[in-house]
Protein backbone atom coordinates (compact mmCIF):
# COMPACT_ATOMS: atom_id res chain seq x y z
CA UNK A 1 24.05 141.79 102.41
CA UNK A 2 27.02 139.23 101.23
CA UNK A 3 29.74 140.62 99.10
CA UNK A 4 31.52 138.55 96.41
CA UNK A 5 34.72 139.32 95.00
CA UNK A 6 34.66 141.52 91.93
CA UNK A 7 34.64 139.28 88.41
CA UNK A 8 38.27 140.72 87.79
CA UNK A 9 39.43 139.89 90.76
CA UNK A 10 38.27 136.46 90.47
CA UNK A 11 39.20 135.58 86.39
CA UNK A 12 43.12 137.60 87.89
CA UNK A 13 43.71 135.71 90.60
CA UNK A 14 41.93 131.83 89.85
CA UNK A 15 42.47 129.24 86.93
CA UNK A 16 41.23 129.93 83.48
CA UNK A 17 37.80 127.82 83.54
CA UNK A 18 38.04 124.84 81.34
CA UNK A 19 34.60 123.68 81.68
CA UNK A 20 33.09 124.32 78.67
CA UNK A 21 36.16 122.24 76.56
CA UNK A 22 35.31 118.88 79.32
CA UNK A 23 31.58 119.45 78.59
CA UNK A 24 32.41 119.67 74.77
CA UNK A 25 34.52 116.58 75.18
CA UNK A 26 31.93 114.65 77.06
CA UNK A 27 29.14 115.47 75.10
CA UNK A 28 30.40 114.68 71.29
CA UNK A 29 31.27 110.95 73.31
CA UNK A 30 27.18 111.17 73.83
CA UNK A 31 26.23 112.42 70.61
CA UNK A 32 28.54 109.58 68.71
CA UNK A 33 27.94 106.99 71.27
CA UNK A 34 23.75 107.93 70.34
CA UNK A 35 24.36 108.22 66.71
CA UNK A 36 26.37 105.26 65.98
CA UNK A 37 24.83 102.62 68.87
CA UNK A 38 25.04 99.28 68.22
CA UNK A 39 27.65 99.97 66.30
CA UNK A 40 27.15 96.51 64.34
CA UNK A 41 26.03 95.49 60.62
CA UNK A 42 27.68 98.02 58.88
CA UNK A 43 27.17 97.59 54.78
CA UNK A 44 27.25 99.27 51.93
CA UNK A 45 23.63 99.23 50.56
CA UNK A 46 24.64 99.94 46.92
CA UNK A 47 22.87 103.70 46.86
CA UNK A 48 24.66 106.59 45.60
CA UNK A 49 26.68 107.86 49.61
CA UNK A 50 25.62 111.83 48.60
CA UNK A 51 22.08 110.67 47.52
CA UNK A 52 20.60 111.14 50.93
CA UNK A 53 21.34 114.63 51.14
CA UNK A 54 18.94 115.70 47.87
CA UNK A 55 16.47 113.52 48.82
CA UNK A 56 12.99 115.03 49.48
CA UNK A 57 11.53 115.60 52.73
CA UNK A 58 11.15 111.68 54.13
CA UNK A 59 7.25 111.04 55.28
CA UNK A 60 7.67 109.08 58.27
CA UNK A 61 9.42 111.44 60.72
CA UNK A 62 7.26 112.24 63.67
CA UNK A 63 7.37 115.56 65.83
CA UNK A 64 8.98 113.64 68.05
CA UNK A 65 11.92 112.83 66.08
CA UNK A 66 12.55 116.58 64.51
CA UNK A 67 12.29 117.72 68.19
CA UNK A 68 14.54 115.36 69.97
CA UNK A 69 16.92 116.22 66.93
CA UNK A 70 16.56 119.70 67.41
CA UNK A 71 17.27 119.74 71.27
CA UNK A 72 20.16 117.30 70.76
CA UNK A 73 22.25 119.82 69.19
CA UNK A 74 21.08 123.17 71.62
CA UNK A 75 23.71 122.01 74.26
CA UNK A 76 26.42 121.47 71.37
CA UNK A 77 26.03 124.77 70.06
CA UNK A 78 26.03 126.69 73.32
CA UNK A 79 29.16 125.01 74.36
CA UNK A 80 30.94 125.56 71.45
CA UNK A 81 30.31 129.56 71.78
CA UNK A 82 31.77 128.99 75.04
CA UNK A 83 34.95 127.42 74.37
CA UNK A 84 35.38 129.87 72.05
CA UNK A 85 35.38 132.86 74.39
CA UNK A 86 32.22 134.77 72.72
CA UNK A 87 34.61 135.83 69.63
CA UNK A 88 33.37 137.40 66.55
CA UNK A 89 33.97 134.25 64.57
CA UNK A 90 32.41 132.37 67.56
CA UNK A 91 28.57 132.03 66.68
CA UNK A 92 29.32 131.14 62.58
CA UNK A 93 31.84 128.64 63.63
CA UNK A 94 29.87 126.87 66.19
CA UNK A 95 26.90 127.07 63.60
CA UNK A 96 29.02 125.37 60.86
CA UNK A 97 30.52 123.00 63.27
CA UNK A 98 26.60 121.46 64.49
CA UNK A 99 26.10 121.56 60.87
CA UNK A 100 28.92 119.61 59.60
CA UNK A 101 28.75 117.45 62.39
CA UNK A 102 25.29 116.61 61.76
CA UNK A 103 26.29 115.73 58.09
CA UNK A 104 28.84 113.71 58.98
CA UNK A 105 27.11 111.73 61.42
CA UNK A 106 24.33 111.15 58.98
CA UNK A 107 26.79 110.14 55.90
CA UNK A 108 28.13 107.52 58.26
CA UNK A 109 24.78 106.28 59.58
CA UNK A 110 23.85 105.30 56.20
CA UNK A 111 26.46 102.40 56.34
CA UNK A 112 24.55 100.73 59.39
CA UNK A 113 21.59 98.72 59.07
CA UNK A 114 19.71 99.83 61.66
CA UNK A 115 20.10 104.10 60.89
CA UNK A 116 18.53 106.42 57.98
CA UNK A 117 20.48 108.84 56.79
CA UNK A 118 18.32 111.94 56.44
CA UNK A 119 18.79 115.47 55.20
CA UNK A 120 15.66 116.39 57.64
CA UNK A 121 17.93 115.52 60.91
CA UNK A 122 20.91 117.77 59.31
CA UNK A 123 18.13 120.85 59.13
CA UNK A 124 17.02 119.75 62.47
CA UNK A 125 20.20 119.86 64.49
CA UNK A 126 21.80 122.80 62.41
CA UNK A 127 18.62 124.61 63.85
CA UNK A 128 19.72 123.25 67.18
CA UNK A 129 22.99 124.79 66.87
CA UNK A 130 21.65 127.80 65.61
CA UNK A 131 19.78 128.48 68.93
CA UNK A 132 22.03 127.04 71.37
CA UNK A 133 25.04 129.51 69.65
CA UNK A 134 22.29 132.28 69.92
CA UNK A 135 21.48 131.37 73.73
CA UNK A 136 25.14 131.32 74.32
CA UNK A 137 25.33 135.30 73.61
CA UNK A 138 23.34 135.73 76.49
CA UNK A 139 23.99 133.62 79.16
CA UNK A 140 27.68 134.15 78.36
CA UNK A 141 27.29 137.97 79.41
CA UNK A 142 29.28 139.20 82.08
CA UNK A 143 26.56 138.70 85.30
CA UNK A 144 26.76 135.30 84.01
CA UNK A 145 30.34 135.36 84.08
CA UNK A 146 30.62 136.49 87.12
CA UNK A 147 28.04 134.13 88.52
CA UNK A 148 30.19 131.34 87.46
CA UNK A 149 33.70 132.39 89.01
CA UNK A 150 31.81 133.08 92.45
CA UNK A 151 30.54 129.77 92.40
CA UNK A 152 33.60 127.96 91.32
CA UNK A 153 35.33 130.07 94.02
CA UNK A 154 33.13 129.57 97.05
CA UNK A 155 32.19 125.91 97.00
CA UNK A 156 34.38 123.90 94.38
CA UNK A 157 37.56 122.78 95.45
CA UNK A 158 40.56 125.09 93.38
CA UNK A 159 41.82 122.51 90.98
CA UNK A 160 41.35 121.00 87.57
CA UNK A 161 39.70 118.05 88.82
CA UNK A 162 36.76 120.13 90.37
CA UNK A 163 35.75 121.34 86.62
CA UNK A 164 36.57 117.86 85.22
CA UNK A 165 34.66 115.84 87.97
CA UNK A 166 31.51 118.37 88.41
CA UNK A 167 31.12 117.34 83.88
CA UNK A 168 31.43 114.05 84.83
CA UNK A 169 28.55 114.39 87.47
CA UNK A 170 26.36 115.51 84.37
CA UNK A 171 27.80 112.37 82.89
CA UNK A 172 26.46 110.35 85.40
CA UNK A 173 22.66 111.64 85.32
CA UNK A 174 22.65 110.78 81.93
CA UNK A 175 23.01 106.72 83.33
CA UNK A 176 20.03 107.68 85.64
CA UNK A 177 18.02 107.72 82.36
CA UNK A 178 16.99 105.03 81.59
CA UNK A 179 13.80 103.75 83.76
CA UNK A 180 14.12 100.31 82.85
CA UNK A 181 17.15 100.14 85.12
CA UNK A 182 17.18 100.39 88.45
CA UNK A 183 18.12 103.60 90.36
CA UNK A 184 21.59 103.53 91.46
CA UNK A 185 21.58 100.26 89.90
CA UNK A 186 24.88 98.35 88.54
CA UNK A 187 22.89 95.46 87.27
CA UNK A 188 19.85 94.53 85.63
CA UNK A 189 17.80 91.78 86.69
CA UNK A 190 16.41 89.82 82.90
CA UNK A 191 12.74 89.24 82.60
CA UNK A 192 12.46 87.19 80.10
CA UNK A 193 13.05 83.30 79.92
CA UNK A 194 14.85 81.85 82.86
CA UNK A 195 18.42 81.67 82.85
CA UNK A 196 20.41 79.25 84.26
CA UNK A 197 23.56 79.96 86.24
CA UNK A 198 25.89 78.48 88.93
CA UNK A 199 25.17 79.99 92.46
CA UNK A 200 27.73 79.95 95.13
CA UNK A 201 25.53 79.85 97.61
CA UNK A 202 22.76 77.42 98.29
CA UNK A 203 19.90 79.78 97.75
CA UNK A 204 20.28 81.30 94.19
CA UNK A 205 17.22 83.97 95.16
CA UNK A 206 19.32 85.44 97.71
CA UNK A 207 22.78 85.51 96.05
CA UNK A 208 21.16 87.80 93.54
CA UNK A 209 19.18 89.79 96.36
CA UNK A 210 22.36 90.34 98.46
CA UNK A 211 24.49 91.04 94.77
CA UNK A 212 21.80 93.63 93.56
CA UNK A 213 21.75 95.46 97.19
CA UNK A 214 25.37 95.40 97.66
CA UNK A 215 25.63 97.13 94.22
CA UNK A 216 23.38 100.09 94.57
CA UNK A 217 24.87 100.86 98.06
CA UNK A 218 28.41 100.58 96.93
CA UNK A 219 27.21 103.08 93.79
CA UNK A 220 25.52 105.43 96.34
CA UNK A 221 28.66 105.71 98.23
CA UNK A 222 31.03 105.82 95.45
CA UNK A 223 29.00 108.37 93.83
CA UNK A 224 28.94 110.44 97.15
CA UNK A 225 32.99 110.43 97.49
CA UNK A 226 33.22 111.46 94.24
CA UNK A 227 30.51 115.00 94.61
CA UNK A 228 32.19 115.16 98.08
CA UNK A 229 36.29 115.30 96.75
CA UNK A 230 34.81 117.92 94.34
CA UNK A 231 33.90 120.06 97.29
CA UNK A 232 35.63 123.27 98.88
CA UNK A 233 33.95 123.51 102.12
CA UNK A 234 33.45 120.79 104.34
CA UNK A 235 30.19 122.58 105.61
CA UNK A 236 28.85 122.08 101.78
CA UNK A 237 29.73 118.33 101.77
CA UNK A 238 26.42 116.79 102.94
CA UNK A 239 24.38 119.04 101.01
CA UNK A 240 26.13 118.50 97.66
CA UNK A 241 25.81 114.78 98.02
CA UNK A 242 22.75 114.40 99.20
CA UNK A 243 22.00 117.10 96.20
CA UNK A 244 23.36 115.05 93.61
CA UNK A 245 21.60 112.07 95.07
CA UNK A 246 18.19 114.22 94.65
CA UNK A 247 18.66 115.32 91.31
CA UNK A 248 18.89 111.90 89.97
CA UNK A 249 16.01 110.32 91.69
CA UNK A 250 14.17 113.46 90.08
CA UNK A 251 15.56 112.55 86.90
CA UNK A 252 14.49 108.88 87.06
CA UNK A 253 10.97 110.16 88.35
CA UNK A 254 10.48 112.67 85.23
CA UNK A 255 11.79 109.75 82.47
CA UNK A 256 9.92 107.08 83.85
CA UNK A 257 6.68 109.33 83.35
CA UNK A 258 7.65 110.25 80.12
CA UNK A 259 8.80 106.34 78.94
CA UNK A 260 6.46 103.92 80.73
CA UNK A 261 3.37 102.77 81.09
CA UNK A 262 1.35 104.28 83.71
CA UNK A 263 1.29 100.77 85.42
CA UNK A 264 5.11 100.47 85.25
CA UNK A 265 6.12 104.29 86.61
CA UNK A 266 8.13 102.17 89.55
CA UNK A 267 10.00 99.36 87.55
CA UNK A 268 13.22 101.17 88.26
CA UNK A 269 12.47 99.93 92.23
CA UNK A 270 12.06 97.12 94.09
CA UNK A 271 13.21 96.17 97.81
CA UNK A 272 16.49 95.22 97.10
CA UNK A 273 17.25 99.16 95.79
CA UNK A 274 15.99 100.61 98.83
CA UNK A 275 17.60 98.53 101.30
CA UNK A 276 20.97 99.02 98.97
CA UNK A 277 20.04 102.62 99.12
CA UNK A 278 19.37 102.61 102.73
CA UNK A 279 22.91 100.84 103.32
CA UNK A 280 24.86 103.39 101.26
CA UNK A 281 22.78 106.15 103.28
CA UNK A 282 24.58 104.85 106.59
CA UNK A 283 27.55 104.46 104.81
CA UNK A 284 27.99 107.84 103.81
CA UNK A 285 26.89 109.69 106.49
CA UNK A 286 29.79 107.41 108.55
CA UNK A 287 31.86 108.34 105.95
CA UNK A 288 31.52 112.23 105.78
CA UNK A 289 33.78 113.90 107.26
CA UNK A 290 36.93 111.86 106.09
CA UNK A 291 39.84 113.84 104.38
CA UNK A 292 39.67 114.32 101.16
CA UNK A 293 42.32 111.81 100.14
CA UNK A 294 40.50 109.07 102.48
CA UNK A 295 37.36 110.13 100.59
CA UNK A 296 38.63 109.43 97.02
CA UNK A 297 40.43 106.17 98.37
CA UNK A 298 37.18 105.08 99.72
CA UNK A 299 35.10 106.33 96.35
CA UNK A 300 37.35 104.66 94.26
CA UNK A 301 37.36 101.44 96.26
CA UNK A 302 33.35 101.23 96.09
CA UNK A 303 33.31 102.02 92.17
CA UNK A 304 35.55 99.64 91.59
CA UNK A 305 33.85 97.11 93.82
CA UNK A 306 30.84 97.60 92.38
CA UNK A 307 31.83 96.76 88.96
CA UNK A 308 33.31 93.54 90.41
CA UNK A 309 29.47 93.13 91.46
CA UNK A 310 28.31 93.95 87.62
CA UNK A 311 31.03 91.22 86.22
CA UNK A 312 29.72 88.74 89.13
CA UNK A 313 25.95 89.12 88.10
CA UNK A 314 24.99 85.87 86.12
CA UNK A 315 22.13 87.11 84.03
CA UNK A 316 22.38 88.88 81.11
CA UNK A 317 19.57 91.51 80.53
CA UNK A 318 17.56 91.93 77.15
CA UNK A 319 16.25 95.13 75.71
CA UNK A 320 13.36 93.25 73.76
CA UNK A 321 12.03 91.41 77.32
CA UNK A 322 11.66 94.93 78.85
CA UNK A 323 9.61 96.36 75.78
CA UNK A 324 6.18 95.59 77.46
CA UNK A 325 7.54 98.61 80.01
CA UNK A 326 7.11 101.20 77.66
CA UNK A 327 5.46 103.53 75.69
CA UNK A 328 8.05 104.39 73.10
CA UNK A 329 8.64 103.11 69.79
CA UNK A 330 11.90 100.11 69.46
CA UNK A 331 14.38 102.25 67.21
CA UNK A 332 13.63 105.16 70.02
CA UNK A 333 14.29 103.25 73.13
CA UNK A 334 17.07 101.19 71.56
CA UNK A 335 19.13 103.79 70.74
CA UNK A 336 18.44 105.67 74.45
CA UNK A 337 18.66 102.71 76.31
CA UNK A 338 22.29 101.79 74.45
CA UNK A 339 23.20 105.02 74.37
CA UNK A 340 22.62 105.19 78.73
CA UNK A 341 24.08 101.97 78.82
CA UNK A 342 27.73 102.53 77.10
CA UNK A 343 27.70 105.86 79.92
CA UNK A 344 26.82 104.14 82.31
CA UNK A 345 30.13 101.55 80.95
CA UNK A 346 32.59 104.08 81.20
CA UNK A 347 31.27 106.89 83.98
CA UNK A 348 33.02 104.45 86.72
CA UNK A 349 36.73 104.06 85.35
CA UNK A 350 36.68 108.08 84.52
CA UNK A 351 35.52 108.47 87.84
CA UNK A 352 37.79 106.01 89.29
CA UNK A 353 40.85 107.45 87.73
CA UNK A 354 40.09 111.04 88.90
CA UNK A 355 39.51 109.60 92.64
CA UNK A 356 43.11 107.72 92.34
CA UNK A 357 44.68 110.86 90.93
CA UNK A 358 43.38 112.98 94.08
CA UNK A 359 44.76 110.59 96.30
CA UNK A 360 47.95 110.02 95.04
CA UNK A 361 47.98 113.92 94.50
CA UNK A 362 48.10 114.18 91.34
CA UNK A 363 46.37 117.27 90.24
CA UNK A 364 47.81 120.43 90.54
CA UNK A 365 46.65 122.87 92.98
């Protein structure tokens, strides 16, 4: 039978874990960036700003809405009893914080056009952060603890950036998402009216063939440097790629069941992903058993490549063409679809920047 280290060994003699204050930090950006998106039209509509939260219970919520409301704030509430080291003070605190997050969020919302403020979703994601604070007391026990530490110490590498970088892995399955983009995808081909554009080569078809293919394998490989810098062991490399890679084709499989049409479950494919795909495949496993600094050289190098392909593509994509894809409501898949989007913006640059700081050594040991 294996033996791990005793907890108190581990929390004596390894870094103080910081990763429930990155999750924290990466997750309000979410909530805002979900709550707020477009971000555009804002007004004053003339209405009383504290009306909204005496108003009586509004008719045209669905389930839908009070649960994704509820579940939105389970995470927030957890974390928050995290961060705060299971204190006494912890679970009232992280209550009152959902709740006057919520309300703050929804006082602001009523300045933008396309939002309804609504005491419902303040009742909905207080309850959220009444049950992820209560589901914190338990899996923030000791075993759990413990569980944790042995992980961190056996297979991530002993630095800051391994805590920072495996948040910002969560970060990027949230831009995996979306099913109307493509998986591993850095553009978006528009399906609606034709759009002219200047091609430098002499068959347009093909410049955006080669451009789509060349930006899904420099993603895959990028993406792959980044799990792999994160990584103690070189023995737990491959796996953890290949890992990460899984997870988010499961993810894209499970959203695109739940969000389109039963005739559009593969719109997030075509050939030009898989041969991309297929490209990145040989790329990495050429690529595996650099050093780590070659690694995060090489990762950063494809990310940023890769959003010189995204600034190259000439067609701009339109949420309304993709509509007919489906099954959920316009204000829904609006806000989802931005909200994936603006991740899927920034994921690269944060990733970029924590590559460049491995190789040029600058996180401590």
């Amino acid at each position: 039978m294996r033996s791990f280290p005793p907890v108190s060994y581990l929390a004596g003699h390894t870094p103080q874990s910081r990763v429930s204050r990155y999750f924290l930090v990466c997750y309000l950006l979410i909530i805002l960036l979900l709550s707020f998106y477009p971000f555009s039209g804002w007004r004053y509509n003339g209405e009383p700003i504290f009306a909204f939260y005496s108003y009586p219970r509004p008719y045209y919520f669905t389930f839908f809405d009070n649960f994704a409301n509820v579940m939105a704030y389970v995470p927030l509430g957890l974390v928050l009893v995290q961060w705060m080291r299971r204190r006494w003070f912890a679970w009232p605190l992280s209550v009152a914080g959902g709740v006057g997050l919520s309300a703050s969020v929804e006082f602001i919302q009523q300045f933008l056009p396309d939002r309804v403020a609504s005491n419902l979703d303040i009742l909905a994601n207080g309850a959220g952060a009444v049950i992820g604070a209560t589901l914190a007391l338990f899996i923030g026990s000791r075993s759990w603890q413990r569980r944790w530490l042995v992980f961190r110490h056996n297979y991530l590498v002993p630095s800051a950036i391994s805590e920072w970088g495996l948040v910002w892995v969560g970060l990027w399955y949230v831009t995996q998402c979306d099913p109307s983009v493509p998986f591993l995808g850095v553009v978006v081909e528009a399906v609606a009216l034709p759009q002219p554009f200047v091609s430098p080569m002499a068959n347009a078809r093909l410049f955006l063939d080669l451009l789509e293919s060349s930006g899904v394998a420099l993603h895959l490989l990028g993406l792959a440097m980044f799990v792999a810098i994160l990584v103690r062991h070189q023995r737990h490399v491959v796996p953890a790629m290949f890992g990460t890679l899984a997870v988010g084709l499961l993810l894209k499989l499970l959203f695109a069941g739940m969000m389109l049409k039963r005739a559009e479950f593969f719109a997030w494919i075509n050939e030009n992903v898989v041969i991309g795909a297929l490209a990145g495949l040989l790329l990495v496993a050429v690529c595996a058993r650099l050093n780590r600094r070659l690694r995060a050289l090489l990762g950063a190098l494809s990310l940023g490549a890769a959003l010189g392909v995204s600034w190259a593509w000439p067609l701009a994509p339109q949420l309304s063409a993709t509509l007919s894809l489906f099954r959920w409501q316009y204000g829904h898949l609006q806000h989802f679809s931005g909200m994936a989007a603006l991740v899927g913006d920034i994921w690269p640059y944060g990733a970029i920047a924590m590559m460049l700081a491995t190789v040029f050594r600058l996180w401590e040991e």
